[in-house]
PDB file of N, CA and C in Angstrom:
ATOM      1  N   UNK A   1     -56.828 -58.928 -34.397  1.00  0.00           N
ATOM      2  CA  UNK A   1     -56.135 -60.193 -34.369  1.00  0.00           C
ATOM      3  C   UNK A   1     -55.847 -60.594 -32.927  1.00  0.00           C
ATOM      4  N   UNK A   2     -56.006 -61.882 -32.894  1.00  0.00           N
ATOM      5  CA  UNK A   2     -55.526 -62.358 -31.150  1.00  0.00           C
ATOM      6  C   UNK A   2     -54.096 -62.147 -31.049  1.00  0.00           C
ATOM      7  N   UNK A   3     -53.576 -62.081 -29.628  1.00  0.00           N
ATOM      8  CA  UNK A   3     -52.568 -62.093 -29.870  1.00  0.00           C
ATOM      9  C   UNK A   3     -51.616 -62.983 -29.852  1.00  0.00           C
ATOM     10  N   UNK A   4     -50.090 -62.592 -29.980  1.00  0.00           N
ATOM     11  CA  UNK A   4     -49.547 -63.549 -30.833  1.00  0.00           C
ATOM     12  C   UNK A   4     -49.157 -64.753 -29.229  1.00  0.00           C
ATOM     13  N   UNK A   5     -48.689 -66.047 -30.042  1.00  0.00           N
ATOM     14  CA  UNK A   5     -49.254 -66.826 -29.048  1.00  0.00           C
ATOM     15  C   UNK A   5     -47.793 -67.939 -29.539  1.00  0.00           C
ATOM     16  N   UNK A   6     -46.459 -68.093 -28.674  1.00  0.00           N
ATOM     17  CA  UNK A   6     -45.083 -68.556 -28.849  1.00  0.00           C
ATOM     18  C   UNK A   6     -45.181 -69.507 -28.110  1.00  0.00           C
ATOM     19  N   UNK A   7     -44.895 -70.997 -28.490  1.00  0.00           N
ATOM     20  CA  UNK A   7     -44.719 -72.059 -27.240  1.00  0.00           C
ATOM     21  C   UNK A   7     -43.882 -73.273 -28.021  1.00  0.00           C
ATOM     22  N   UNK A   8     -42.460 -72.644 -27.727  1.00  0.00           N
ATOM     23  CA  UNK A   8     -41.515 -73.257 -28.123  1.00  0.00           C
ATOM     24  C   UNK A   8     -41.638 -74.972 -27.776  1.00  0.00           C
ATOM     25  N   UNK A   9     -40.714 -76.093 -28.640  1.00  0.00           N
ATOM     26  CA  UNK A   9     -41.727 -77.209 -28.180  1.00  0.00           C
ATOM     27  C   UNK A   9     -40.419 -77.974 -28.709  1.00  0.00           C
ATOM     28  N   UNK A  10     -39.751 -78.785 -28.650  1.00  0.00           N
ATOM     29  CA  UNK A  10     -38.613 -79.659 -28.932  1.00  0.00           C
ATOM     30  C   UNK A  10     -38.909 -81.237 -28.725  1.00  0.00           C
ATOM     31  N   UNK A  11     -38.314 -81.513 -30.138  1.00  0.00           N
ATOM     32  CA  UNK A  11     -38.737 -82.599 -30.346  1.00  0.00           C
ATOM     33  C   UNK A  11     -37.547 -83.759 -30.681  1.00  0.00           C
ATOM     34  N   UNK A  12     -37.418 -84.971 -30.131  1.00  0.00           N
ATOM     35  CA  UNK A  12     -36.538 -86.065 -30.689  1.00  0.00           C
ATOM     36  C   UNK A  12     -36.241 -86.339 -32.230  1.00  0.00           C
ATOM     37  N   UNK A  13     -35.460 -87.093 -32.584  1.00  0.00           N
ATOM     38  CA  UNK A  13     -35.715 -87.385 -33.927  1.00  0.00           C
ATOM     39  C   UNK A  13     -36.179 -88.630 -33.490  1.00  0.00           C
ATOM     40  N   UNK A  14     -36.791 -89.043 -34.934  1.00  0.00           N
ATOM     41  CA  UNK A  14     -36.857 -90.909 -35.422  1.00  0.00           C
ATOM     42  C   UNK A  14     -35.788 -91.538 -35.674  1.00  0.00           C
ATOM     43  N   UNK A  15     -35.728 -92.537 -35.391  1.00  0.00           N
ATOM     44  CA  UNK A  15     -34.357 -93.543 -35.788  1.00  0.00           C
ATOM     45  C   UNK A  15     -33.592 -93.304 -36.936  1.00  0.00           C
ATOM     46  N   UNK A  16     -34.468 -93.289 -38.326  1.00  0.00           N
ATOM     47  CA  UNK A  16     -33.971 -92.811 -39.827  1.00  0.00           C
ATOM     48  C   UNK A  16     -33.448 -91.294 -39.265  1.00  0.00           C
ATOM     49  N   UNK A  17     -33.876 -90.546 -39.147  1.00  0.00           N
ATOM     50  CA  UNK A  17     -34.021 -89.054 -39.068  1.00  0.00           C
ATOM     51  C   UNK A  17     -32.583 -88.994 -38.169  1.00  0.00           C
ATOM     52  N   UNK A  18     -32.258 -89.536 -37.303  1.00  0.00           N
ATOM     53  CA  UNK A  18     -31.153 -89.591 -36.379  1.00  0.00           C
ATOM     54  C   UNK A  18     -30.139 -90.000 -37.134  1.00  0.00           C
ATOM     55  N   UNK A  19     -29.953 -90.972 -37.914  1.00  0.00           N
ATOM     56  CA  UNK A  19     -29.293 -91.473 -38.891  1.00  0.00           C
ATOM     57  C   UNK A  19     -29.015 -90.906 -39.733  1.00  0.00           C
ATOM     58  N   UNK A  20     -29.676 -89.800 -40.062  1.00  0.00           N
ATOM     59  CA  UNK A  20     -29.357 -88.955 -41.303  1.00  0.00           C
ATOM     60  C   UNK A  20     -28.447 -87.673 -40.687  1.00  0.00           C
ATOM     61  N   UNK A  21     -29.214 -87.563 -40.005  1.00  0.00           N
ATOM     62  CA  UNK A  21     -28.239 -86.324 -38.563  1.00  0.00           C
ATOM     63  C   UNK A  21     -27.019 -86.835 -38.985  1.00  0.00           C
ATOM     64  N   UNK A  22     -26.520 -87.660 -38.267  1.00  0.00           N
ATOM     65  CA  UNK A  22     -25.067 -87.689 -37.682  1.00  0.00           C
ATOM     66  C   UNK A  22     -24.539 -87.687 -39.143  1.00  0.00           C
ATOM     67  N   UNK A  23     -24.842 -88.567 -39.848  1.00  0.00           N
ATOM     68  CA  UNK A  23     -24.066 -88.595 -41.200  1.00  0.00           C
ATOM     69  C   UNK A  23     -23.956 -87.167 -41.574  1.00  0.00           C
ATOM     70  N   UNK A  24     -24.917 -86.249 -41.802  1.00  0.00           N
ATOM     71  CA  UNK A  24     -24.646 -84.888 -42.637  1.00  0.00           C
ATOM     72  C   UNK A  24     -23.567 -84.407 -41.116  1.00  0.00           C
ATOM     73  N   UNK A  25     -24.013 -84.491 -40.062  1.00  0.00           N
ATOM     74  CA  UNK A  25     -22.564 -83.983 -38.847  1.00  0.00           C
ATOM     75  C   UNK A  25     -21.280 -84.451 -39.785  1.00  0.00           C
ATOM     76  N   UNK A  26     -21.169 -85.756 -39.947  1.00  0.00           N
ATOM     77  CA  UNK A  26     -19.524 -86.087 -40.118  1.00  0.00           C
ATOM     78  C   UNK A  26     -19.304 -85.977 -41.369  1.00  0.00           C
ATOM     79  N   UNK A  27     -20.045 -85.177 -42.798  1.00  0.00           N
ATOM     80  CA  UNK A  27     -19.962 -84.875 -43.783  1.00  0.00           C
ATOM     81  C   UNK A  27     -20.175 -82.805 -43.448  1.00  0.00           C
ATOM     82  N   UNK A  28     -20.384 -83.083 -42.288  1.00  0.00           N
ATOM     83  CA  UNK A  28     -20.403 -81.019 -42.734  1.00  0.00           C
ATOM     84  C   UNK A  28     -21.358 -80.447 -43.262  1.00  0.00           C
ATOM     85  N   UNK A  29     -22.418 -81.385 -43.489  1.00  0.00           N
ATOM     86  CA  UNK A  29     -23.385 -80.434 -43.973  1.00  0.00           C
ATOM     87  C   UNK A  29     -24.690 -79.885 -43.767  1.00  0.00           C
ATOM     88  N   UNK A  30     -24.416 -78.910 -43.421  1.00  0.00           N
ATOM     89  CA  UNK A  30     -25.523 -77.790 -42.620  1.00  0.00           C
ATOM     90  C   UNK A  30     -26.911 -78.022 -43.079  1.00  0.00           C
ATOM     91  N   UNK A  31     -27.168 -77.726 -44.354  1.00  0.00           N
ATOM     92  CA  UNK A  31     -28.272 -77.889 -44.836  1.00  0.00           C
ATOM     93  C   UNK A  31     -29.316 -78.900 -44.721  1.00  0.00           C
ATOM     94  N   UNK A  32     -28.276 -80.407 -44.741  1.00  0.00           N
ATOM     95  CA  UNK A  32     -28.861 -82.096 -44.025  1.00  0.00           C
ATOM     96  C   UNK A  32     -29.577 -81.903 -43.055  1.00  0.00           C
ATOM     97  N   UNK A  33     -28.147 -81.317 -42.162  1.00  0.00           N
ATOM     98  CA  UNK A  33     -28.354 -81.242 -40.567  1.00  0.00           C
ATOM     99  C   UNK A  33     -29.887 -80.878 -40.417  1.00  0.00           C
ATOM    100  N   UNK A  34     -30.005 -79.305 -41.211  1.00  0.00           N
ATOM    101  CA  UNK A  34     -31.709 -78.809 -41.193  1.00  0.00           C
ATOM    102  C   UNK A  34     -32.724 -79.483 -41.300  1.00  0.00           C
ATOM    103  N   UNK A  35     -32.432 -80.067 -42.337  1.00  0.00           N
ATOM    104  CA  UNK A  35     -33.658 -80.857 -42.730  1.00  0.00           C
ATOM    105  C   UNK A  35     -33.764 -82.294 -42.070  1.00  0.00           C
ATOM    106  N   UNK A  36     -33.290 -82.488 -41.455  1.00  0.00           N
ATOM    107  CA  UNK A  36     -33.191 -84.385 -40.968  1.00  0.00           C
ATOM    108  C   UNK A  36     -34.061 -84.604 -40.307  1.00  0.00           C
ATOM    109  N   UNK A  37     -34.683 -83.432 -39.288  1.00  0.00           N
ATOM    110  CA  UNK A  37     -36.156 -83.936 -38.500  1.00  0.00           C
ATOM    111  C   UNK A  37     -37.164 -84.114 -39.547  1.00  0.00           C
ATOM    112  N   UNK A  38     -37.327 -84.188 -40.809  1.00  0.00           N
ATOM    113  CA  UNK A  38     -38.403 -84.524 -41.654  1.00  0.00           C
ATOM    114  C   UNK A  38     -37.820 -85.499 -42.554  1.00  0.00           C
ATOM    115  N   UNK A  39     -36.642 -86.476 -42.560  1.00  0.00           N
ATOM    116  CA  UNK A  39     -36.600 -87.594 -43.174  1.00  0.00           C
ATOM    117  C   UNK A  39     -37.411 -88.978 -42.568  1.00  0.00           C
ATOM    118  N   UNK A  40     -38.370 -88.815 -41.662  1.00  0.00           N
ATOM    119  CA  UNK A  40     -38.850 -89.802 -41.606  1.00  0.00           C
ATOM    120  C   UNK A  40     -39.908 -90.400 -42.293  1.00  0.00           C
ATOM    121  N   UNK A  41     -40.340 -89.942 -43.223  1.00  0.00           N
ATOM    122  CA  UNK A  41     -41.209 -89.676 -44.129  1.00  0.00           C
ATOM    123  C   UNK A  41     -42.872 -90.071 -43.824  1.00  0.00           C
ATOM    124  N   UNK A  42     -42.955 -90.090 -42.422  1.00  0.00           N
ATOM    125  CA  UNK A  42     -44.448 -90.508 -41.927  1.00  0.00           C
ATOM    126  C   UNK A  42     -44.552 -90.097 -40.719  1.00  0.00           C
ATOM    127  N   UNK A  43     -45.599 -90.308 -40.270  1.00  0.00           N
ATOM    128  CA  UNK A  43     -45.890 -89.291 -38.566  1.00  0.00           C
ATOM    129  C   UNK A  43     -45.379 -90.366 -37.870  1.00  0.00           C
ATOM    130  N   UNK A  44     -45.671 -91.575 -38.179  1.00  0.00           N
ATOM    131  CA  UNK A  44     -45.098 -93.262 -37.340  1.00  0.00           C
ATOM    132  C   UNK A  44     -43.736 -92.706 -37.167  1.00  0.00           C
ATOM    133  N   UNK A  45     -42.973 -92.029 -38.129  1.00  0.00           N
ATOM    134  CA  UNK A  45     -41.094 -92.273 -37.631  1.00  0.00           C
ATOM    135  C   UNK A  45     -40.971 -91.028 -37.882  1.00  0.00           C
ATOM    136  N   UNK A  46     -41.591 -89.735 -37.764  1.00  0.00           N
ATOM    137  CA  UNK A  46     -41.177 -88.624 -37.792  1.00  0.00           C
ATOM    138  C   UNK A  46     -41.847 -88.114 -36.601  1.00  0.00           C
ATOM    139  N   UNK A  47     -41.326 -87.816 -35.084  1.00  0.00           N
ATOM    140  CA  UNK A  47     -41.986 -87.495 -34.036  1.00  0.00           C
ATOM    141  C   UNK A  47     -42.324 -85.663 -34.446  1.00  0.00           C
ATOM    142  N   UNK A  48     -41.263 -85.150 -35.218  1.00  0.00           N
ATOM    143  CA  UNK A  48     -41.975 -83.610 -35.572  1.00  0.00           C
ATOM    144  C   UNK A  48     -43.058 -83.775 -36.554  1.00  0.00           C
ATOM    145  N   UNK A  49     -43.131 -84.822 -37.608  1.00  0.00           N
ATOM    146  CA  UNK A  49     -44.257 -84.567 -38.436  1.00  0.00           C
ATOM    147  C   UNK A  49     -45.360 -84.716 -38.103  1.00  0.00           C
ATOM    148  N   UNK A  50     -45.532 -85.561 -36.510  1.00  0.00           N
ATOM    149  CA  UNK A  50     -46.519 -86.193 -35.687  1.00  0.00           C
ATOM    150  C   UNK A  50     -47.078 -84.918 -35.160  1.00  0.00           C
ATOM    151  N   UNK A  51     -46.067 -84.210 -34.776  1.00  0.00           N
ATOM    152  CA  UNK A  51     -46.447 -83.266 -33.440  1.00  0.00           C
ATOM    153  C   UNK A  51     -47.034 -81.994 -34.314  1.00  0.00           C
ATOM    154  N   UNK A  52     -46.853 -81.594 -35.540  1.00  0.00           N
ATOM    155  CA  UNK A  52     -47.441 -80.447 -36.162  1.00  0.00           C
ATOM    156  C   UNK A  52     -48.718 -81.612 -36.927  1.00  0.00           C
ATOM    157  N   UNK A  53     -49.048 -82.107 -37.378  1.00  0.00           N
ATOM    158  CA  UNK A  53     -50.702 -82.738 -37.771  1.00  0.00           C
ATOM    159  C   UNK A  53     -51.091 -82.848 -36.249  1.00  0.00           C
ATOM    160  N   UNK A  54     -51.040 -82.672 -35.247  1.00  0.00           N
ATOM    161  CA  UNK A  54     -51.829 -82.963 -33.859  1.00  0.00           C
ATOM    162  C   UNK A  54     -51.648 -81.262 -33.433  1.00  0.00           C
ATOM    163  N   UNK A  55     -50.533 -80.593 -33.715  1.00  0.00           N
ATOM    164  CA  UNK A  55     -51.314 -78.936 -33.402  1.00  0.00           C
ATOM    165  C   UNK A  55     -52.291 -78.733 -34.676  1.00  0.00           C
ATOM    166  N   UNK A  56     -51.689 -78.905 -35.680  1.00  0.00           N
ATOM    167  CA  UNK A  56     -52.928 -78.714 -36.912  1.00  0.00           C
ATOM    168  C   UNK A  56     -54.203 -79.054 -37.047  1.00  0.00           C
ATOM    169  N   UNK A  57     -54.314 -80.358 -36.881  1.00  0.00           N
ATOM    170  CA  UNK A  57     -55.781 -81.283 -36.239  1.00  0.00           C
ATOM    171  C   UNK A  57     -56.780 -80.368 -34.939  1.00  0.00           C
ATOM    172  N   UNK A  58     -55.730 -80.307 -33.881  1.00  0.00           N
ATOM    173  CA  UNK A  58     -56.565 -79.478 -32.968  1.00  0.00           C
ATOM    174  C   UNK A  58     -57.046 -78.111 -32.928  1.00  0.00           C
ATOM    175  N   UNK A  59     -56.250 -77.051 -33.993  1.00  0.00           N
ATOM    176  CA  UNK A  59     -56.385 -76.261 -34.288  1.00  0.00           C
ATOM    177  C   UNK A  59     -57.429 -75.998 -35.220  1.00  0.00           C
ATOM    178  N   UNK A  60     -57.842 -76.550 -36.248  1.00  0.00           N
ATOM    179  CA  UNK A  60     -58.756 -76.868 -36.756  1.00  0.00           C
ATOM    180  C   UNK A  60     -59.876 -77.278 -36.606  1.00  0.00           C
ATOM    181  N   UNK A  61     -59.944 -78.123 -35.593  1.00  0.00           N
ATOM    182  CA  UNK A  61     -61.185 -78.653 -34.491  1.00  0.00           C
ATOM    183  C   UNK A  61     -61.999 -77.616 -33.629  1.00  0.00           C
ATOM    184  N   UNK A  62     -61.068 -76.450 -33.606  1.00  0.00           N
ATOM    185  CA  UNK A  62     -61.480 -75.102 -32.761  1.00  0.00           C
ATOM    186  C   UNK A  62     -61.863 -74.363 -33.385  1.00  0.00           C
ATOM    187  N   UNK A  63     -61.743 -74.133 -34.707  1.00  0.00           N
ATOM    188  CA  UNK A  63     -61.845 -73.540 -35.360  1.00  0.00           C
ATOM    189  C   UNK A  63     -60.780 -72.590 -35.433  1.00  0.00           C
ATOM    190  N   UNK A  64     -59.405 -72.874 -35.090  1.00  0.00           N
ATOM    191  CA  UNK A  64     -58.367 -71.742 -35.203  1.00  0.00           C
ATOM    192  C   UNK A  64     -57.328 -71.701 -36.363  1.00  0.00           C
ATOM    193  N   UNK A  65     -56.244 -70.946 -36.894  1.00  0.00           N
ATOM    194  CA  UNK A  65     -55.452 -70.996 -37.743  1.00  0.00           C
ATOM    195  C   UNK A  65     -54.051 -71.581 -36.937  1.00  0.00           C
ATOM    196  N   UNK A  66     -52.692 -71.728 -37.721  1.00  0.00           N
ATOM    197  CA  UNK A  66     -51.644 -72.304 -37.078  1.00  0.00           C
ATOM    198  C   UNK A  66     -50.850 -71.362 -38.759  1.00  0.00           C
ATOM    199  N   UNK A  67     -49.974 -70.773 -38.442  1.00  0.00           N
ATOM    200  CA  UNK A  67     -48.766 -70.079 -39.093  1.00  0.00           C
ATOM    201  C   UNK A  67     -47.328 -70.761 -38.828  1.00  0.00           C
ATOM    202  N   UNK A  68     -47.161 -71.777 -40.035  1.00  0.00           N
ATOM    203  CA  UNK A  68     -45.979 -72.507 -39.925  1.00  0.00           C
ATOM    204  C   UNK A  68     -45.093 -71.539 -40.821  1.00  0.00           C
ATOM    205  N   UNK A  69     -43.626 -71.655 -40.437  1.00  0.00           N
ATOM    206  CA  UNK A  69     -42.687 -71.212 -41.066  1.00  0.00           C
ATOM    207  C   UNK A  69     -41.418 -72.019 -41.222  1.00  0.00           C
ATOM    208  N   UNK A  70     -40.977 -72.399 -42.355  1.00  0.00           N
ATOM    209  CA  UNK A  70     -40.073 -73.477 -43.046  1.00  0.00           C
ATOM    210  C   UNK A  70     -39.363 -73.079 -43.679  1.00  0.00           C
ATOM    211  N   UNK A  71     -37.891 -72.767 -44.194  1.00  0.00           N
ATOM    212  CA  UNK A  71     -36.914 -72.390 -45.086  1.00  0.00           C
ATOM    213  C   UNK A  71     -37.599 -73.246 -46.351  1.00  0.00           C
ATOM    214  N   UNK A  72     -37.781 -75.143 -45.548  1.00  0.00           N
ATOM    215  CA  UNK A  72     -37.818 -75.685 -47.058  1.00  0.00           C
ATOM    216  C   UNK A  72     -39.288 -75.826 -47.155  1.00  0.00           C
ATOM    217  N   UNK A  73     -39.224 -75.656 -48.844  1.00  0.00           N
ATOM    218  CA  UNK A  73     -40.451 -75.869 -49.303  1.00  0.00           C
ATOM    219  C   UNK A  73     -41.103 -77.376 -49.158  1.00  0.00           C
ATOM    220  N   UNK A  74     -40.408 -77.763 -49.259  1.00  0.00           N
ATOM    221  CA  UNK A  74     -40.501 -79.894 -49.495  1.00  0.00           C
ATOM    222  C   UNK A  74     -41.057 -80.014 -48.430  1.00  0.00           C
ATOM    223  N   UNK A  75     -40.731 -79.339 -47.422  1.00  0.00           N
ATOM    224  CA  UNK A  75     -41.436 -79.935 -45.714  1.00  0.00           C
ATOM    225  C   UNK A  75     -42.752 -79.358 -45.933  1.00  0.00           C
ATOM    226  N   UNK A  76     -43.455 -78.150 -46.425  1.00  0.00           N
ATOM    227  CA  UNK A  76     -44.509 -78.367 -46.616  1.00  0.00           C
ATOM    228  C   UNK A  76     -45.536 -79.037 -47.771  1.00  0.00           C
ATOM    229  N   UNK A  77     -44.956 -79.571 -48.749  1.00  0.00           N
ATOM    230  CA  UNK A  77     -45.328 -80.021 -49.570  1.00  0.00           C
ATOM    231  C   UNK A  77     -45.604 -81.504 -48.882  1.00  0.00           C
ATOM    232  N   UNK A  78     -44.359 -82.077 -48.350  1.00  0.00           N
ATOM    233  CA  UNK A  78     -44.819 -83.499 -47.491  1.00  0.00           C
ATOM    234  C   UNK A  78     -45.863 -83.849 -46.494  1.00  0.00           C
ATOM    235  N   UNK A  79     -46.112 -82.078 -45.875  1.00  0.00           N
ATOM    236  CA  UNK A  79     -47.041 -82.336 -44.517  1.00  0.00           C
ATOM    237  C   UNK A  79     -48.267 -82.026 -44.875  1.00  0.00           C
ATOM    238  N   UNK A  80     -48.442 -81.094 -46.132  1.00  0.00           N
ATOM    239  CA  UNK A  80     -49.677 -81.283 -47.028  1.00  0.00           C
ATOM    240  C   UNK A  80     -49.931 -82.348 -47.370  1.00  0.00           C
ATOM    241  N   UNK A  81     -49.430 -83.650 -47.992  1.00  0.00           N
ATOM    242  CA  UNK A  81     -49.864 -84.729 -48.603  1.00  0.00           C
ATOM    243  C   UNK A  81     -50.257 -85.318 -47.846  1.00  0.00           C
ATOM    244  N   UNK A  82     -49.269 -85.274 -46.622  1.00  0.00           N
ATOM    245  CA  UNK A  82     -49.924 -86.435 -45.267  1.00  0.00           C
ATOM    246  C   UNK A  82     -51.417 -86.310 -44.827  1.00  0.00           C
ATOM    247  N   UNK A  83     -51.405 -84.450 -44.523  1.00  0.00           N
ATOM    248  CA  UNK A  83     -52.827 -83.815 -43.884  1.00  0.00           C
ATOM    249  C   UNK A  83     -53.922 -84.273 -44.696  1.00  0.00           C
ATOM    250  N   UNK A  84     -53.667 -84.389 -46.032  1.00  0.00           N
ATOM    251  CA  UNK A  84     -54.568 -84.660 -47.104  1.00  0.00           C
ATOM    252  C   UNK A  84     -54.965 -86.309 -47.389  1.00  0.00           C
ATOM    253  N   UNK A  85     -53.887 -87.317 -47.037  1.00  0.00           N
ATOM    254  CA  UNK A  85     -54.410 -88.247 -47.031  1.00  0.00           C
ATOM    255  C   UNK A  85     -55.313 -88.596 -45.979  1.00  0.00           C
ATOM    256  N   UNK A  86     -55.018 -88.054 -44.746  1.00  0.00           N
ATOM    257  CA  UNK A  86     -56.043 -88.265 -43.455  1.00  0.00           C
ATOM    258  C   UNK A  86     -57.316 -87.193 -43.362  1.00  0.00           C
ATOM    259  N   UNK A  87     -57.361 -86.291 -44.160  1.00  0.00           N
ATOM    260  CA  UNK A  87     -58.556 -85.677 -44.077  1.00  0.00           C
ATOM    261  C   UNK A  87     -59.584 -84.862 -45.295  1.00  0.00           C
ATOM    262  N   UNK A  88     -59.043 -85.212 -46.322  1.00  0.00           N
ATOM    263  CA  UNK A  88     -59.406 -85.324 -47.983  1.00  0.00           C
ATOM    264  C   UNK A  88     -59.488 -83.929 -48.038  1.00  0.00           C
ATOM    265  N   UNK A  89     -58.704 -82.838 -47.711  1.00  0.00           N
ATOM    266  CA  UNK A  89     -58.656 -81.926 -47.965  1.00  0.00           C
ATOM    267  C   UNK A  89     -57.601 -80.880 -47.755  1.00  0.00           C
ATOM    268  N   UNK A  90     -57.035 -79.634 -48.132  1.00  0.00           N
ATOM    269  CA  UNK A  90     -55.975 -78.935 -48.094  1.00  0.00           C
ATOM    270  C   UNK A  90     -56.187 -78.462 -46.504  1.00  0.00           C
ATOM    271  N   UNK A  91     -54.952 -78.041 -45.879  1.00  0.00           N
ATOM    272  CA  UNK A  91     -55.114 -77.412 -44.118  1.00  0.00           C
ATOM    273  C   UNK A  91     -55.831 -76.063 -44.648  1.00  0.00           C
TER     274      UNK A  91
END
């Protein structure tokens, strides 16, 4: 196996996604908080959903793999549908 290969990468939210932030902040709830970089529900207003289909895309183009890891399931179920509408097939 190659080896392992870490390149931490931070990302803004989208306007919605920011919006959802602060609200779960002044409601307390942790779990929101987690998930709010993927309420934008498209790569247009989700700058993280943008930025993993463009490592995925290029990774794929190389012929390489990409090992995502997500508490929630829903975030990959969403970034599957997206990958799949732009390239008629599963990552």
């Amino acid at each position: 196996m190659p080896e392992l290969e870490i390149i931490p990468q931070w990302m803004n939210f989208g306007e919605e996604e920011e919006k959802y932030y602060h609200q779960a902040v002044m409601e307390g709830k942790l779990m929101a908080m987690r998930r709010a970089a993927w309420r934008g529900g498209s790569p247009e207003n989700s700058p993280k959903l943008e930025k993993l289909l463009d490592i995925c895309e290029k990774a794929a183009d190389n012929g390489h793999k990409v090992l995502v890891f997500s508490f929630f399931k829903v975030s990959f179920i969403q970034f599957n549908n997206i990958y799949m509408e732009r390239h008629s097939k599963p990552l």
